[in-house]
N, C-alpha and C. Protein backbone atom coordinates (compact mmCIF):
# COMPACT_ATOMS: atom_id res chain seq x y z
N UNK A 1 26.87 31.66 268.01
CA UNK A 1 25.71 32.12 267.26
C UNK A 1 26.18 32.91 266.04
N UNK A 2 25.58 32.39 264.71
CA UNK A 2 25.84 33.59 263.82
C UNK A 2 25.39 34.54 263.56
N UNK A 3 26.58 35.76 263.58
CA UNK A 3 25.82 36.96 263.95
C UNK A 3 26.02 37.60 262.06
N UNK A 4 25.83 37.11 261.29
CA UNK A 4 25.87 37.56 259.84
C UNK A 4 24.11 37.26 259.28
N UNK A 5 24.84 38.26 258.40
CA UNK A 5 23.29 38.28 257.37
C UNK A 5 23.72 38.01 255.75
N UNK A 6 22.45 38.00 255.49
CA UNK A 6 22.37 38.10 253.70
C UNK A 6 21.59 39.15 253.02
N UNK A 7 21.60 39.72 252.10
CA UNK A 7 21.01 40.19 251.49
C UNK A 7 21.08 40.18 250.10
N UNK A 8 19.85 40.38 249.66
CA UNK A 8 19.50 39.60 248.15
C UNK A 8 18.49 40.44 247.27
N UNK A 9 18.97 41.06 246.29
CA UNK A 9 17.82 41.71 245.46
C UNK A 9 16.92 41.04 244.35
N UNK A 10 16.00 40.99 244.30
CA UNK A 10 15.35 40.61 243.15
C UNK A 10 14.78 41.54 241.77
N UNK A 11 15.68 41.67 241.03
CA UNK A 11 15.09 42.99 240.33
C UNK A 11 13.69 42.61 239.96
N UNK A 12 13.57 41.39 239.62
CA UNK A 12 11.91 40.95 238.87
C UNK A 12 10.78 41.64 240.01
N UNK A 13 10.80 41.61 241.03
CA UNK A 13 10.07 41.90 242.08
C UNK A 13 10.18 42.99 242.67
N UNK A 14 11.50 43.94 242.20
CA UNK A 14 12.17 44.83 243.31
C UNK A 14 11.82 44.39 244.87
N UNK A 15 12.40 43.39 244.92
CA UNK A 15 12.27 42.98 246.45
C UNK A 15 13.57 42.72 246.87
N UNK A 16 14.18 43.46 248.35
CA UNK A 16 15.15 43.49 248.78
C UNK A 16 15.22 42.13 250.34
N UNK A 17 15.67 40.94 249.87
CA UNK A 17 15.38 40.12 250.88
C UNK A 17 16.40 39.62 251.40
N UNK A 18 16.43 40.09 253.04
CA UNK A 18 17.29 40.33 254.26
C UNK A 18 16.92 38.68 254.96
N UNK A 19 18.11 37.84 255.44
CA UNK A 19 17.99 36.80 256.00
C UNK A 19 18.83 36.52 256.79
N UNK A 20 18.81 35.66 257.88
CA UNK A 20 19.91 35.09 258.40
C UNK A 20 19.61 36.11 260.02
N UNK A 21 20.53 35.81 261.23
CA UNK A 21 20.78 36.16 262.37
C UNK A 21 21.08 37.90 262.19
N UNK A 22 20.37 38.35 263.13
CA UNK A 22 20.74 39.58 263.14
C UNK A 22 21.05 40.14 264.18
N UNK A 23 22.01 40.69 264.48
CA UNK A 23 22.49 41.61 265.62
C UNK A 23 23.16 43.49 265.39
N UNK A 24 23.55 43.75 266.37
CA UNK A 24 23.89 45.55 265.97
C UNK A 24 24.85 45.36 265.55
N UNK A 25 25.82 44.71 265.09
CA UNK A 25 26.86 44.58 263.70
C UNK A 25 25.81 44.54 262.40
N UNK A 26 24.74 43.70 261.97
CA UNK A 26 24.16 43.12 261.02
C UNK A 26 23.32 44.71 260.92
N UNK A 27 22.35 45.18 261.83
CA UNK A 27 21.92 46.48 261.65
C UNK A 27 22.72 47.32 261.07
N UNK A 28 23.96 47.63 261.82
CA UNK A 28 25.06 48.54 260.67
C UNK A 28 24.92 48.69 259.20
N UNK A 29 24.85 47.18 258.96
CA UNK A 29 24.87 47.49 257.48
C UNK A 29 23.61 47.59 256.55
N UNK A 30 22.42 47.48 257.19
CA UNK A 30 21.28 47.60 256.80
C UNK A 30 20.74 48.46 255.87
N UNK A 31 21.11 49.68 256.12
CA UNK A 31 20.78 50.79 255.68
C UNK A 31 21.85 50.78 254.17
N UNK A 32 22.60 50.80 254.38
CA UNK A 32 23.83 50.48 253.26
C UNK A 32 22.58 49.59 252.06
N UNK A 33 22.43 48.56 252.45
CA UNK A 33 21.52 47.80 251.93
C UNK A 33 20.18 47.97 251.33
N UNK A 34 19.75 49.05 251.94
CA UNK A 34 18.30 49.25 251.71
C UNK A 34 18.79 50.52 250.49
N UNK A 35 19.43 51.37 250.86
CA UNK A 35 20.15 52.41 250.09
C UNK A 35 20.59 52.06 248.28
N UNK A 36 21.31 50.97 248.10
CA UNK A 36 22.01 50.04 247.13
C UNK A 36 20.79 49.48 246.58
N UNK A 37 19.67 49.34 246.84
CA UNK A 37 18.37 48.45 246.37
C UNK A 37 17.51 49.62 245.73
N UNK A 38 17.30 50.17 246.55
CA UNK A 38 16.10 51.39 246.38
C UNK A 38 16.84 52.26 245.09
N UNK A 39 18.06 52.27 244.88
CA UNK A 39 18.46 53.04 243.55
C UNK A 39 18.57 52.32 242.52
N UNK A 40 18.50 50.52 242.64
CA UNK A 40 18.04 50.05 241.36
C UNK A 40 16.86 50.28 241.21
N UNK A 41 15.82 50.25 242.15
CA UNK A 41 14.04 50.48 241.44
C UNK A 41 13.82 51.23 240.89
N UNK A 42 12.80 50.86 240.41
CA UNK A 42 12.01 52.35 239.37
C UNK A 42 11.35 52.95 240.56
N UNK A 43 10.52 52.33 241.27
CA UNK A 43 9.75 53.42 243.00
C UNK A 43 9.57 52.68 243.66
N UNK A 44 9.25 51.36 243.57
CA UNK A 44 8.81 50.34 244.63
C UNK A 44 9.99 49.52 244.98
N UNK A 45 10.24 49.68 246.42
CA UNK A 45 10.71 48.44 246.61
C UNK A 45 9.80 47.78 248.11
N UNK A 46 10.08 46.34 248.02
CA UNK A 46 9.73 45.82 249.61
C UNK A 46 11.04 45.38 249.95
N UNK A 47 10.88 45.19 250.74
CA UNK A 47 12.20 44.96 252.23
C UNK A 47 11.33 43.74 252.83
N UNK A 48 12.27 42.48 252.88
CA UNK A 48 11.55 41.31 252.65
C UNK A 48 12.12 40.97 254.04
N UNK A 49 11.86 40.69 255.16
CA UNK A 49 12.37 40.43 256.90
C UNK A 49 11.96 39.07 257.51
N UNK A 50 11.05 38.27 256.33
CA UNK A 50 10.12 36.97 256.86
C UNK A 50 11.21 36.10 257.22
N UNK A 51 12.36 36.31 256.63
CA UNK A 51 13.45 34.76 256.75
C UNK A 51 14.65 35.07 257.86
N UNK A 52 14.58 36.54 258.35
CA UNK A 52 15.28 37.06 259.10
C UNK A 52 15.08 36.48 260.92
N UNK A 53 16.27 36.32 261.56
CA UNK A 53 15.57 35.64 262.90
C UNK A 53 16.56 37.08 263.86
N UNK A 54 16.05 37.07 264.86
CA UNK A 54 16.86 38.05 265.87
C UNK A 54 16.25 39.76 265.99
N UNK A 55 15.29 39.83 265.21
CA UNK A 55 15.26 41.20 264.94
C UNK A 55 14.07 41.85 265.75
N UNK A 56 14.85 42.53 266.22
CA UNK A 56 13.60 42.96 267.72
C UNK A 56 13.01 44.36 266.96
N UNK A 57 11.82 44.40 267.61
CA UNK A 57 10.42 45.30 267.37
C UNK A 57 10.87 46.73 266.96
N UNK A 58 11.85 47.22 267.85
CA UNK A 58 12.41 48.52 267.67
C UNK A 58 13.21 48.90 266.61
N UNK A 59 13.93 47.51 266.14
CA UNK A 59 14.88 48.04 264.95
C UNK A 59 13.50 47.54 263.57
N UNK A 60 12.91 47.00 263.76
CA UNK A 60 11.99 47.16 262.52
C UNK A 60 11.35 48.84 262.21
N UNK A 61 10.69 48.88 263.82
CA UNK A 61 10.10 50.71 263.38
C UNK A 61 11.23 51.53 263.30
N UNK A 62 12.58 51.59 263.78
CA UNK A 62 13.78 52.36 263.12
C UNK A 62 13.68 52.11 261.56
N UNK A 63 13.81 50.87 260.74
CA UNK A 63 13.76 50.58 259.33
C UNK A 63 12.73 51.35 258.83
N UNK A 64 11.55 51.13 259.02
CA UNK A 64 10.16 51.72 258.87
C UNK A 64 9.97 52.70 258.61
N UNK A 65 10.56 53.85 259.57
CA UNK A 65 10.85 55.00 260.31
C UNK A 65 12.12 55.75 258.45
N UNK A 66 12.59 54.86 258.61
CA UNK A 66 14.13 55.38 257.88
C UNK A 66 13.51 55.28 256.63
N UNK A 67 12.48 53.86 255.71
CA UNK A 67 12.03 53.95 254.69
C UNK A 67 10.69 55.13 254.91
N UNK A 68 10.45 55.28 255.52
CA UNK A 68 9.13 56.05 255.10
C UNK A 68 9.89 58.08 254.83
N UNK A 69 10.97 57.83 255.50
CA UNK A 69 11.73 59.46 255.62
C UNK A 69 12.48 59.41 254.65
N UNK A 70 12.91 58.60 253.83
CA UNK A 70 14.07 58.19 252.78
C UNK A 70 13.59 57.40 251.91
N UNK A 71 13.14 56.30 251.55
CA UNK A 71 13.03 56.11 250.57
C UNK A 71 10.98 55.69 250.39
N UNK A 72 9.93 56.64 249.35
CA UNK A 72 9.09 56.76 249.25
C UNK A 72 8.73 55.75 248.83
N UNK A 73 7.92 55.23 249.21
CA UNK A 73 6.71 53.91 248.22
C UNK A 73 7.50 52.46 248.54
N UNK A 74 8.51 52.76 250.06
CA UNK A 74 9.11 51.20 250.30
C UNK A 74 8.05 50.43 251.11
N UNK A 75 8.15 48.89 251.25
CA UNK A 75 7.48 48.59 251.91
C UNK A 75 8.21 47.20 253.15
N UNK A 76 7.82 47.28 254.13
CA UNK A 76 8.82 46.18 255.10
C UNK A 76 7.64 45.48 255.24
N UNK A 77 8.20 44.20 254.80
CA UNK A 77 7.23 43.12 255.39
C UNK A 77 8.24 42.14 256.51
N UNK A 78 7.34 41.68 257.37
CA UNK A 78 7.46 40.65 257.88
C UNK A 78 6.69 39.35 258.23
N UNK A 79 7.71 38.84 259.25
CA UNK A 79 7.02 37.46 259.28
C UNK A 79 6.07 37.60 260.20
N UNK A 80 4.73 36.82 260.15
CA UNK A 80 3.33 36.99 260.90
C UNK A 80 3.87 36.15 262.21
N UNK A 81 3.59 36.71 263.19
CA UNK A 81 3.84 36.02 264.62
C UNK A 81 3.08 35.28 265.12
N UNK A 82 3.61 34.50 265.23
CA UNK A 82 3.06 32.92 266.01
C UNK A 82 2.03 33.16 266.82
N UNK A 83 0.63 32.53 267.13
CA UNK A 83 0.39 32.08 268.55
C UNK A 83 0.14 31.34 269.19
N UNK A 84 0.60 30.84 270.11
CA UNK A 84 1.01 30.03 271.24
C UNK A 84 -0.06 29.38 271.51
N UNK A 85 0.11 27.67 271.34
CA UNK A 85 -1.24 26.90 271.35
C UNK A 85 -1.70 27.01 272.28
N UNK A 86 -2.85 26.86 272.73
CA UNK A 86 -3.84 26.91 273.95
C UNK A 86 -3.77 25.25 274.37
């Protein structure tokens, strides 16, 4: 399984977009990431998670948690969750 990520800034958008398999190696460097983005913006950035696969509930509200205490006016989006045909 690959346990690597990507990350990708868009200055046009200030959008910081995180992809690929994620595990607690890939978390490590997250913050590094979000850190390196948020000091190119002028105030906004989003934190883009829709293309990201592996990433469990808890490390999103840790991210959440970390942008809302650190960096002001970020925003985490993700991908809308499925539901399961009837």
């Amino acid at each position: 399984m690959d346990t690597t990520f990507a990350a990708h800034y868009d200055p046009g958008t200030s959008t910081l977009r995180l992809s690929g398999t994620f595990n607690e190696d890939a978390w490590s460097h997250v913050h590094e990431e979000v850190d390196r983005a948020f000091r190119r913006t002028a105030c906004r950035l989003t934190i883009d998670l829709t293309q990201a696969a592996g990433v469990p509930a808890n490390s999103v509200g840790h991210l959440v948690h970390l942008c809302n205490c650190c960096y002001p006016g970020t925003i985490v989006r993700v991908a809308r969750r499925r539901e399961a045909a009837a």
